[in-house]
C-alpha atoms as a PDB file:
ATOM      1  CA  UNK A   1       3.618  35.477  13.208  1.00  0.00           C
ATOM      2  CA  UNK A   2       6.230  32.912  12.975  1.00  0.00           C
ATOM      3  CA  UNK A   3       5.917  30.217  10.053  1.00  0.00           C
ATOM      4  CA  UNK A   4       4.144  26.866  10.451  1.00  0.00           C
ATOM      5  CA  UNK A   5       6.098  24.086  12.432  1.00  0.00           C
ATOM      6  CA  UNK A   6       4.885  20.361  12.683  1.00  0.00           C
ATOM      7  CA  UNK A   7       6.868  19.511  16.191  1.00  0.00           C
ATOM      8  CA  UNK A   8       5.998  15.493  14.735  1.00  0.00           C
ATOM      9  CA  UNK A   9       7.513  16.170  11.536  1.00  0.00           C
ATOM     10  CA  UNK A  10      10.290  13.456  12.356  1.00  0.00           C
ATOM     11  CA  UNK A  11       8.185  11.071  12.955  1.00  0.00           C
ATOM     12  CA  UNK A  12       5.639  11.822  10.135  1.00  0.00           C
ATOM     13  CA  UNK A  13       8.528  10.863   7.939  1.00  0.00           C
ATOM     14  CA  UNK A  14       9.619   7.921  10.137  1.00  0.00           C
ATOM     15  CA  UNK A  15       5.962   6.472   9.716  1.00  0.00           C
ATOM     16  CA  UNK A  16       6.094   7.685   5.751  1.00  0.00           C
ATOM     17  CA  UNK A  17       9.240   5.658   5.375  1.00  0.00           C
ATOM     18  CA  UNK A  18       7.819   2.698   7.478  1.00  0.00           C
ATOM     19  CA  UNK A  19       4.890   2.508   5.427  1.00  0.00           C
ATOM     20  CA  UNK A  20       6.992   2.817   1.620  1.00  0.00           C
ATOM     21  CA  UNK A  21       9.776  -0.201   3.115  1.00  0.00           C
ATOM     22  CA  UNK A  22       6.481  -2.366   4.149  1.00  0.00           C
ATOM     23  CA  UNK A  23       4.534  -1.771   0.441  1.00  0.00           C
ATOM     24  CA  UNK A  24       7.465  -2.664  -1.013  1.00  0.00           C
ATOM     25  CA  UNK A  25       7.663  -5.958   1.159  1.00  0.00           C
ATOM     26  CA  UNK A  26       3.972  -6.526   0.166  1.00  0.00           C
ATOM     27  CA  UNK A  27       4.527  -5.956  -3.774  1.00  0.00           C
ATOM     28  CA  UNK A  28       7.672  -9.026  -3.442  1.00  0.00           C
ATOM     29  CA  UNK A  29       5.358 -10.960  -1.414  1.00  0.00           C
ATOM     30  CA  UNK A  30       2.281 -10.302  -3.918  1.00  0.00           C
ATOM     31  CA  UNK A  31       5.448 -11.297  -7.068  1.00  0.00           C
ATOM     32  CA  UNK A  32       5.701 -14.186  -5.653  1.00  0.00           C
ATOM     33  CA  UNK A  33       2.352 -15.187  -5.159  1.00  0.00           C
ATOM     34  CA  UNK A  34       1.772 -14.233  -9.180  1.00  0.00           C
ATOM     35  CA  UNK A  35       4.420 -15.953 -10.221  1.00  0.00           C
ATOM     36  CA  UNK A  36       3.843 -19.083  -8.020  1.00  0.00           C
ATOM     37  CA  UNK A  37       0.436 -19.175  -9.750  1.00  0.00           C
ATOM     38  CA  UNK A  38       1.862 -19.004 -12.958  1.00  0.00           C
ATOM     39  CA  UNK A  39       3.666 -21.533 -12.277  1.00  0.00           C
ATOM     40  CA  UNK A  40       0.821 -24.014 -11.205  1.00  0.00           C
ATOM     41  CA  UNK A  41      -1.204 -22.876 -14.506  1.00  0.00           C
ATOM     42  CA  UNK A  42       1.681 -23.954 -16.877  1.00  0.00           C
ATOM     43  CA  UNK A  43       2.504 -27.264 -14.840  1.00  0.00           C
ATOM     44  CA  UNK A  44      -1.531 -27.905 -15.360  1.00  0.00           C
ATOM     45  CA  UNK A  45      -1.598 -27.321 -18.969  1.00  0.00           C
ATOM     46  CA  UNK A  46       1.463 -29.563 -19.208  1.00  0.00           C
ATOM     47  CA  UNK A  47      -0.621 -32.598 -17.261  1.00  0.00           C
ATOM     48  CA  UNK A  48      -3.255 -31.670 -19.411  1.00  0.00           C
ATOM     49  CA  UNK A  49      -1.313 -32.410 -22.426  1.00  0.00           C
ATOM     50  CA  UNK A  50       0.627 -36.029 -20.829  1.00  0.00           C
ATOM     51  CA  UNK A  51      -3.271 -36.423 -20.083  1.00  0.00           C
ATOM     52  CA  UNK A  52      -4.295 -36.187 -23.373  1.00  0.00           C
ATOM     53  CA  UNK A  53      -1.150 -37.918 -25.447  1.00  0.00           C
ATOM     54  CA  UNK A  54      -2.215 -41.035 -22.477  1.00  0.00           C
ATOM     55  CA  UNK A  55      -5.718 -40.841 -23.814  1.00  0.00           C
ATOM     56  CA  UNK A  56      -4.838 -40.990 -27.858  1.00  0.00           C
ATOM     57  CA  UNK A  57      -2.928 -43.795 -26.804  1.00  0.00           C
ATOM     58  CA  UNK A  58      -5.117 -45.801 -25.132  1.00  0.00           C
ATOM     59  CA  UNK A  59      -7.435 -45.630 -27.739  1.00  0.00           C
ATOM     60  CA  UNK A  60      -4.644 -46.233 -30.458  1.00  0.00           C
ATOM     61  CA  UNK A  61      -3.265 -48.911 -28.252  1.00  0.00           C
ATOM     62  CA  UNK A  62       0.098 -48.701 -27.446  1.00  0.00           C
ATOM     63  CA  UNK A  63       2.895 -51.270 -25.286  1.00  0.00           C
ATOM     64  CA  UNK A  64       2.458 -51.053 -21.745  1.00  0.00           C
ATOM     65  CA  UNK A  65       5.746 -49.521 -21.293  1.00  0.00           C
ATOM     66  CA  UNK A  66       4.891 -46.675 -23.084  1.00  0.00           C
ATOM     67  CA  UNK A  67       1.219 -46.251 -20.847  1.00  0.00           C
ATOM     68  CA  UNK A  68       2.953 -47.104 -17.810  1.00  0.00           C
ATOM     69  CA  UNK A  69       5.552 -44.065 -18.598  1.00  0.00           C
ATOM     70  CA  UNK A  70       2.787 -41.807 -19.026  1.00  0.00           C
ATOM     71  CA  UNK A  71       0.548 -43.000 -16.038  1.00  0.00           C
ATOM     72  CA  UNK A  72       4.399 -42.161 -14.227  1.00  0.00           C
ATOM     73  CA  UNK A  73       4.610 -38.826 -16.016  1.00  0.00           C
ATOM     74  CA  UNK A  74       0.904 -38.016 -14.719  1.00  0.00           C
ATOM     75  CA  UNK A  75       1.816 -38.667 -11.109  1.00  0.00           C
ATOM     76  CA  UNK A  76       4.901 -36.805 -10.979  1.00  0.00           C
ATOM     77  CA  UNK A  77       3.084 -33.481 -12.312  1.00  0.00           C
ATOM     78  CA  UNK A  78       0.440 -34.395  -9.905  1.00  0.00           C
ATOM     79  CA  UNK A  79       2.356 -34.719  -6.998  1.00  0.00           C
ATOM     80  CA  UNK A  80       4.524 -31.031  -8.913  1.00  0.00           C
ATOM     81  CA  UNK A  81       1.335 -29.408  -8.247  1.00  0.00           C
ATOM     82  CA  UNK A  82       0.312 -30.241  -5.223  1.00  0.00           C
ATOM     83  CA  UNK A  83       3.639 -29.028  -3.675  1.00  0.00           C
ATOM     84  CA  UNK A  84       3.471 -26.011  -5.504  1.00  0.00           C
ATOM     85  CA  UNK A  85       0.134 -25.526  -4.294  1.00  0.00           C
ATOM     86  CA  UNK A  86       1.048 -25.993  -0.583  1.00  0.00           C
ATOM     87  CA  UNK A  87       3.857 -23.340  -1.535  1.00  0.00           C
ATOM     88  CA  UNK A  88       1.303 -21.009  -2.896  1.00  0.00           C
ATOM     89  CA  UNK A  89      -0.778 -21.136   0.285  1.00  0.00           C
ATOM     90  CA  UNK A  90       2.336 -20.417   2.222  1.00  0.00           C
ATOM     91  CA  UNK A  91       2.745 -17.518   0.022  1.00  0.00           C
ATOM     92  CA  UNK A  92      -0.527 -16.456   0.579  1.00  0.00           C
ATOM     93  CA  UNK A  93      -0.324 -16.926   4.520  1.00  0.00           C
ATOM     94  CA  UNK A  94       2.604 -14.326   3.786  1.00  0.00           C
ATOM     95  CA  UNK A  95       0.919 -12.065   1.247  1.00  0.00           C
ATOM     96  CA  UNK A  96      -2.308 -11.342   3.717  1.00  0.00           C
ATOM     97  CA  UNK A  97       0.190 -10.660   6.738  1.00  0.00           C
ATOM     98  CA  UNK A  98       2.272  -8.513   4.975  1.00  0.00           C
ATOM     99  CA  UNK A  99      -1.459  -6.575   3.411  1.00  0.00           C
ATOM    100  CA  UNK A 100      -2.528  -5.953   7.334  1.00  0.00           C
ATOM    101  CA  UNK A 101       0.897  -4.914   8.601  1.00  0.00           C
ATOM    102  CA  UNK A 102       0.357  -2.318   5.244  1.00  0.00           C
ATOM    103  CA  UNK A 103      -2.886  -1.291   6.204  1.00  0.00           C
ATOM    104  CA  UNK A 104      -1.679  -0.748  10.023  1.00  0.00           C
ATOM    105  CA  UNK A 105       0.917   1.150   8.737  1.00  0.00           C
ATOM    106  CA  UNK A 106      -1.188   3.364   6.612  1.00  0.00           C
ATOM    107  CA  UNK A 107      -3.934   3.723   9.241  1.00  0.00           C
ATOM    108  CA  UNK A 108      -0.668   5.177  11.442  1.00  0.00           C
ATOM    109  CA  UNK A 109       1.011   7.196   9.496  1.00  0.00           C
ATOM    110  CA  UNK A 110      -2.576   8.613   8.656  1.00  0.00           C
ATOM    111  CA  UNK A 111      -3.221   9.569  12.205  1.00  0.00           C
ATOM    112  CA  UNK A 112       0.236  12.151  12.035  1.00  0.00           C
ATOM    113  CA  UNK A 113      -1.389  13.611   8.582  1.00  0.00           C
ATOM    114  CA  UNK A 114      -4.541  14.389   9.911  1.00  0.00           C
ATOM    115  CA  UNK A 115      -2.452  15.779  13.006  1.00  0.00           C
ATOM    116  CA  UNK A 116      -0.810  17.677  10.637  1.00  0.00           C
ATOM    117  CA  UNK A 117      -3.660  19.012   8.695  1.00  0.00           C
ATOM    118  CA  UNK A 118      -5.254  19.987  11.915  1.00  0.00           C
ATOM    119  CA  UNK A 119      -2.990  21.767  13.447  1.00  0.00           C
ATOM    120  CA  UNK A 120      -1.814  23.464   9.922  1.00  0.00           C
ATOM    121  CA  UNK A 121      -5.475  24.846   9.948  1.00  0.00           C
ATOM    122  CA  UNK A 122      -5.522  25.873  13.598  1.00  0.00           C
ATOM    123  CA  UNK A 123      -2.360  27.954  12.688  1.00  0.00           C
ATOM    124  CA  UNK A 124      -4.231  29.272   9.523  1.00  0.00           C
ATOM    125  CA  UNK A 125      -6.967  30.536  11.795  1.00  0.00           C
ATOM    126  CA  UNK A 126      -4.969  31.789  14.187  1.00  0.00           C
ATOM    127  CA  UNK A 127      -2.836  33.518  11.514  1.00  0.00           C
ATOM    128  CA  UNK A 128      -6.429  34.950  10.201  1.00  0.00           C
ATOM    129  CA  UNK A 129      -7.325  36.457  13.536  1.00  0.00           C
ATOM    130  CA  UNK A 130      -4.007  37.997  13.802  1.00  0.00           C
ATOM    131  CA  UNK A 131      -4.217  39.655  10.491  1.00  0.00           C
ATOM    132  CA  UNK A 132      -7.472  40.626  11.824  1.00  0.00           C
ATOM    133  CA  UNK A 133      -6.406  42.086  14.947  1.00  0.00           C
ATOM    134  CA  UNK A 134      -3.551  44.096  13.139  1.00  0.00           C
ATOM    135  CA  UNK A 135      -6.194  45.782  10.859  1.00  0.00           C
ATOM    136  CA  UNK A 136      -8.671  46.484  13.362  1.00  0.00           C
ATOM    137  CA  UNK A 137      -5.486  48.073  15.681  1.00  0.00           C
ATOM    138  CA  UNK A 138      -4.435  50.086  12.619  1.00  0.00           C
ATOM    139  CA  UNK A 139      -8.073  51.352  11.760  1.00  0.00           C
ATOM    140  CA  UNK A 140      -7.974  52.282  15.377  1.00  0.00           C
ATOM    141  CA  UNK A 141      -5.200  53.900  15.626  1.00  0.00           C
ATOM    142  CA  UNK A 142      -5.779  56.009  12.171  1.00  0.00           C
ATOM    143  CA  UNK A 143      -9.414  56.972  13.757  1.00  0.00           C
ATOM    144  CA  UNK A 144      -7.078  58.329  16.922  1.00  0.00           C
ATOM    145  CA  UNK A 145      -4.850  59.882  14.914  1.00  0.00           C
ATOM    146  CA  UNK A 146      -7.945  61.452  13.136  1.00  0.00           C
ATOM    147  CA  UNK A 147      -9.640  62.538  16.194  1.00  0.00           C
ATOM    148  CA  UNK A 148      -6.432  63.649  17.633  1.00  0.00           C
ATOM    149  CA  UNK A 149      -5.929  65.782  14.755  1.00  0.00           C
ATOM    150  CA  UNK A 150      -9.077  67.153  15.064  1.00  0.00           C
ATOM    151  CA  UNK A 151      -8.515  68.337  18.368  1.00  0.00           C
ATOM    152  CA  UNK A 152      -5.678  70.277  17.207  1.00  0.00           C
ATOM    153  CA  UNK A 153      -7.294  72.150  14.900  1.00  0.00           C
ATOM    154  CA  UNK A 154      -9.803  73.171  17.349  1.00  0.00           C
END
């Protein structure tokens, strides 16, 4: 018997290749996302801290000047963070298209394994029941040979 043959092994590899170029996509996506978070958590611990220095100095008492720059300072990371935030959400609009276009892909390219794995074990049986038939023709054909022999003899 000849040796096993997927006839969809081209496109097995297409949809293998498909898959790898879109979990790559989704990892940059899914970078970005990270790092865009990052981002907001350091630009919040820096309002946190003009937030704080405003606070010592209101209690101090300080020129207005110098409270008005920080009130200014406040605003501007607040107004930072919100953009970043609408960026982020962007990002994440991206990140969970990209995730279902990667599980479409995988639920594809699944289909042509299990393909494979089916027909890989219909060609195992098959090979099985020809080994089969090739010792139950040789067993046969030593029991002729036997009998035949026997009649010789006679």
């Amino acid at each position: 018997m000849k040796c096993f043959h997927y006839s969809l092994e081209h496109v097995l590899h297409y949809k293998k290749q498909v898959l790898d170029n879109l979990k790559a996509e989704h990892a940059v996506v899914l970078e970005r996302v990270n790092r865009k978070e990052e981002e907001i958590r350091c630009l919040e611990k820096r309002l946190g801290g003009f937030q704080e220095g405003f606070d010592a100095l209101k209690t101090k008492g300080a020129p207005i000047e110098t409270l008005r720059l920080y009130d200014m300072c406040i605003h501007g990371v607040e107004r930072q963070i919100c953009g970043e935030q609408e960026q982020l959400s962007v990002l994440k609009t991206q990140e969970s298209e990209k995730k279902k276009r990667v599980l479409t892909a995988r639920v594809d390219t699944s289909r042509y394994e299990k393909l494979k794995e089916r027909r890989l074990a219909e060609y195992h049986a098959a090979l099985v029941k020809e080994e089969e038939r090739f010792v139950e023709e040789f067993i046969t054909r030593g029991m002729v040979q036997a009998d035949e022999r026997k009649e010789r003899v006679r």
